[in-house]
N, C-alpha and C. Protein backbone atom coordinates (compact mmCIF):
# COMPACT_ATOMS: atom_id res chain seq x y z
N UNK A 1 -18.74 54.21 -3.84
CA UNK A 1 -19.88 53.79 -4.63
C UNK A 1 -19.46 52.55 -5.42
N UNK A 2 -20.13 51.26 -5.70
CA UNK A 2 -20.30 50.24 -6.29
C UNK A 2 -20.35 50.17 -7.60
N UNK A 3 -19.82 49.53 -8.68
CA UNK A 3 -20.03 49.31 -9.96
C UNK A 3 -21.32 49.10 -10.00
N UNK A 4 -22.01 48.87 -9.14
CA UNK A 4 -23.36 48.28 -9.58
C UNK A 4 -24.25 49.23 -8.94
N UNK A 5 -23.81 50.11 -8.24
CA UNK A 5 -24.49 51.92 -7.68
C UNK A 5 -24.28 52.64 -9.18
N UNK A 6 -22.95 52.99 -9.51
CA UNK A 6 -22.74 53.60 -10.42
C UNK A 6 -23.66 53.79 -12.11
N UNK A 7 -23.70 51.84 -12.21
CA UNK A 7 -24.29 51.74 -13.45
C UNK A 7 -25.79 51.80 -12.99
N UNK A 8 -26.21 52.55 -12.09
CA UNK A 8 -27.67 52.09 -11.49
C UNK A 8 -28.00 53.88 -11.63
N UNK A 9 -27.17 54.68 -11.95
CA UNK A 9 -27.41 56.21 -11.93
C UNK A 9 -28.37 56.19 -13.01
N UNK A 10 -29.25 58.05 -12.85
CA UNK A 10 -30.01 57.97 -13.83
C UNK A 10 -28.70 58.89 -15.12
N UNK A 11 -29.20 59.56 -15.87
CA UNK A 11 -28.41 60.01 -17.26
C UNK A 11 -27.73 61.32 -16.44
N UNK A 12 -28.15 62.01 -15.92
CA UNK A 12 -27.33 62.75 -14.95
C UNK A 12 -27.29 62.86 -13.62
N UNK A 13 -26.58 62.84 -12.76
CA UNK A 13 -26.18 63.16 -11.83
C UNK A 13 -25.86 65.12 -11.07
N UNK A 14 -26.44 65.31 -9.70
CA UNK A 14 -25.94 66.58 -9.40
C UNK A 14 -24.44 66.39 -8.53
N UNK A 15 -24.01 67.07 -8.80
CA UNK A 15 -22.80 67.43 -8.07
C UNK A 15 -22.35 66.46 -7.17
N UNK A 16 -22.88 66.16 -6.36
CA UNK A 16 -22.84 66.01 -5.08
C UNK A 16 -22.69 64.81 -4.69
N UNK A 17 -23.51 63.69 -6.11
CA UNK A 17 -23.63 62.34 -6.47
C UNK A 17 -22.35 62.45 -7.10
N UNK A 18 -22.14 63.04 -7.91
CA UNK A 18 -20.88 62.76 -8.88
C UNK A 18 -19.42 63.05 -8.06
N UNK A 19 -19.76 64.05 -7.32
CA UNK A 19 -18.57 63.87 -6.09
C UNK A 19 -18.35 62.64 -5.13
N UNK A 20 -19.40 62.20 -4.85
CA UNK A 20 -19.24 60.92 -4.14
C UNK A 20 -18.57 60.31 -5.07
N UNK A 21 -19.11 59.30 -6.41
CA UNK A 21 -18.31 58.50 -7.30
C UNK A 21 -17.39 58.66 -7.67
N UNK A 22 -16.69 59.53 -7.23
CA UNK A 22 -15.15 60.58 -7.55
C UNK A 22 -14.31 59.97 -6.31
N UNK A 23 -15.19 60.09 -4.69
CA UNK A 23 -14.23 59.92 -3.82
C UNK A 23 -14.06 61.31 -3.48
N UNK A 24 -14.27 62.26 -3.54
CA UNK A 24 -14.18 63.32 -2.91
C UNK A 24 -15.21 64.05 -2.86
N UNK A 25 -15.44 65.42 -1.72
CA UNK A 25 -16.37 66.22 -1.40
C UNK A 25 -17.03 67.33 -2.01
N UNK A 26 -18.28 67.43 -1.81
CA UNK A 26 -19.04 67.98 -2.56
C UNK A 26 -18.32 69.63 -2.74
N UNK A 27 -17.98 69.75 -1.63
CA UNK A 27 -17.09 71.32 -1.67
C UNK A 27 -16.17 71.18 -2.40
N UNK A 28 -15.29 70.65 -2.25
CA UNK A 28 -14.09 70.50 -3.67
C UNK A 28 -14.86 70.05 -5.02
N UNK A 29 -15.69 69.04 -5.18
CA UNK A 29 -15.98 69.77 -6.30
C UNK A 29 -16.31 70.31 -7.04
N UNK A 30 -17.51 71.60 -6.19
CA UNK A 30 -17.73 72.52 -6.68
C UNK A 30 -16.69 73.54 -7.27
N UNK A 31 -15.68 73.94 -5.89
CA UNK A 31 -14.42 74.26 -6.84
C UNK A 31 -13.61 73.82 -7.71
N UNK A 32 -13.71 72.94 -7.68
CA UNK A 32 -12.78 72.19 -9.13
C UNK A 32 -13.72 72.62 -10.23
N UNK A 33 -15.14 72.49 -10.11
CA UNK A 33 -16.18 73.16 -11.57
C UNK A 33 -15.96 75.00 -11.51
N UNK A 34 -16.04 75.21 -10.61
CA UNK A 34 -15.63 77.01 -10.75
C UNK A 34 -14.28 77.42 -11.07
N UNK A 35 -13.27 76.61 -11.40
CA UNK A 35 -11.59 76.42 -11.54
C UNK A 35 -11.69 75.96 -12.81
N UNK A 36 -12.67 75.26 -13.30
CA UNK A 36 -12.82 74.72 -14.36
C UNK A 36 -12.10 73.24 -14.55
N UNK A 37 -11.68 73.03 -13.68
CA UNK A 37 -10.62 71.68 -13.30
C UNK A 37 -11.58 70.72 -12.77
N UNK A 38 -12.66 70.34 -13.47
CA UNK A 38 -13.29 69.14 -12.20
C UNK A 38 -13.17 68.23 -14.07
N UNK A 39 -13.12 67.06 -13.43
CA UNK A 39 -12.51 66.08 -14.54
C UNK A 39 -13.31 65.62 -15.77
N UNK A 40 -15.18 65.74 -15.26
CA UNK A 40 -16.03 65.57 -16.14
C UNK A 40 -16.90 66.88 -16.58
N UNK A 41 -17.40 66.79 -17.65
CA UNK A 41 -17.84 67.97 -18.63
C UNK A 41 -19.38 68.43 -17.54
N UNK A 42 -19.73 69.52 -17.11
CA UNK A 42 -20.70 69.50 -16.48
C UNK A 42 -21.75 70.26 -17.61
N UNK A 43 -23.25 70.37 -17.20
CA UNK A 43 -24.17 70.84 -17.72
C UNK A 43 -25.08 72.19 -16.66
N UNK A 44 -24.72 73.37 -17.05
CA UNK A 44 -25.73 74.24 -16.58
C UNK A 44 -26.95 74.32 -16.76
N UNK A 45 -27.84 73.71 -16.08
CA UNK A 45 -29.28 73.72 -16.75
C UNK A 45 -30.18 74.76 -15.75
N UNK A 46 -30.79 75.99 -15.99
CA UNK A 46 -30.91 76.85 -15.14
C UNK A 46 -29.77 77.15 -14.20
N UNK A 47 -30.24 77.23 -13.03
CA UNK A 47 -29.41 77.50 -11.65
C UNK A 47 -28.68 76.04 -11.20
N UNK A 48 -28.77 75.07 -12.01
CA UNK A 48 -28.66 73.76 -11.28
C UNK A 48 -27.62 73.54 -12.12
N UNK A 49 -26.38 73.48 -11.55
CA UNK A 49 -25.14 72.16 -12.35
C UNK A 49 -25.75 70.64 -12.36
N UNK A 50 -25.26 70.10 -13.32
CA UNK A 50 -25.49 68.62 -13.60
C UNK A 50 -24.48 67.98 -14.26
N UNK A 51 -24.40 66.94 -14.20
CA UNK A 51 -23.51 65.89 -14.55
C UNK A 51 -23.85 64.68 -15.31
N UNK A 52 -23.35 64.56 -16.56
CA UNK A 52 -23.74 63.83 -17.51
C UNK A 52 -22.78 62.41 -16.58
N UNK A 53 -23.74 61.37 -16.88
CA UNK A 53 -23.34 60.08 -16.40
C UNK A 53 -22.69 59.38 -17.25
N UNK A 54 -22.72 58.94 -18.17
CA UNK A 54 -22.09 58.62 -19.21
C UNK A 54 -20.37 59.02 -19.04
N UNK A 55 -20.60 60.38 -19.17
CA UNK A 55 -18.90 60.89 -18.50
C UNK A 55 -18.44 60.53 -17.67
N UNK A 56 -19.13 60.70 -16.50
CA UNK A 56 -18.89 60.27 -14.95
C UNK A 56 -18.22 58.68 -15.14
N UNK A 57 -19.09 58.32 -15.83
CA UNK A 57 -18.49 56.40 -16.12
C UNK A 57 -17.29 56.66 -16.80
N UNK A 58 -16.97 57.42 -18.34
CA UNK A 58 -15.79 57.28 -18.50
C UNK A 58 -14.72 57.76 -17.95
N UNK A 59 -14.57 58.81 -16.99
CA UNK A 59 -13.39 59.13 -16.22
C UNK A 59 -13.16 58.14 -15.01
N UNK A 60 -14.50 57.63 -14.80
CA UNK A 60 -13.80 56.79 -13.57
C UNK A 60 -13.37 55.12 -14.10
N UNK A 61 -13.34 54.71 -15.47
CA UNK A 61 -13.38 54.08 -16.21
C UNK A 61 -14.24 52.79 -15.85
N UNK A 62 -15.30 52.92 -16.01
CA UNK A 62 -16.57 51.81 -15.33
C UNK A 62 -17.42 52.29 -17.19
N UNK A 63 -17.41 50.71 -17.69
CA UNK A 63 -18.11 50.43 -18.91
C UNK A 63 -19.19 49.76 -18.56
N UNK A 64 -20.59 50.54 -19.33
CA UNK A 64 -21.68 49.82 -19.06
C UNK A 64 -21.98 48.34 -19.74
N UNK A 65 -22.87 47.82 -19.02
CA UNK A 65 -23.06 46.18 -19.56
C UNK A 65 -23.63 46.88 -21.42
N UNK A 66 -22.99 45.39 -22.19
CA UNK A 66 -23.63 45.64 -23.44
C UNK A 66 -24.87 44.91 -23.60
């Protein structure tokens, strides 16, 4: 994914998006969130994991334009 995909996300991301911008698969990182080891803070909202983007940017260290 592109610096310019990345900063183009909406405020969260599911899994699956946030695994791509990681570089790895959606199956790993579901287990890495059930291990508790996946690198960014996730959000349970109902039945649906989510992924705060904001995080997603700072672990992969991509700063948004000011």
């Amino acid at each position: 994914m592109t610096r310019e995909e990345l900063l183009a996300l909406p405020t969260t991301v599911n899994v699956t998006t946030a695994a791509r911008a990681m570089g790895i698969g959606a199956h790993k990182a579901y287990n890495l969130i059930k291990n508790g080891s996946f690198p960014v803070p996730t959000l349970l909202l109902g039945g649906t994991v989510r992924v705060p983007t904001a995080a997603l940017w700072h672990v992969l260290g991509v700063k948004p334009p000011e």
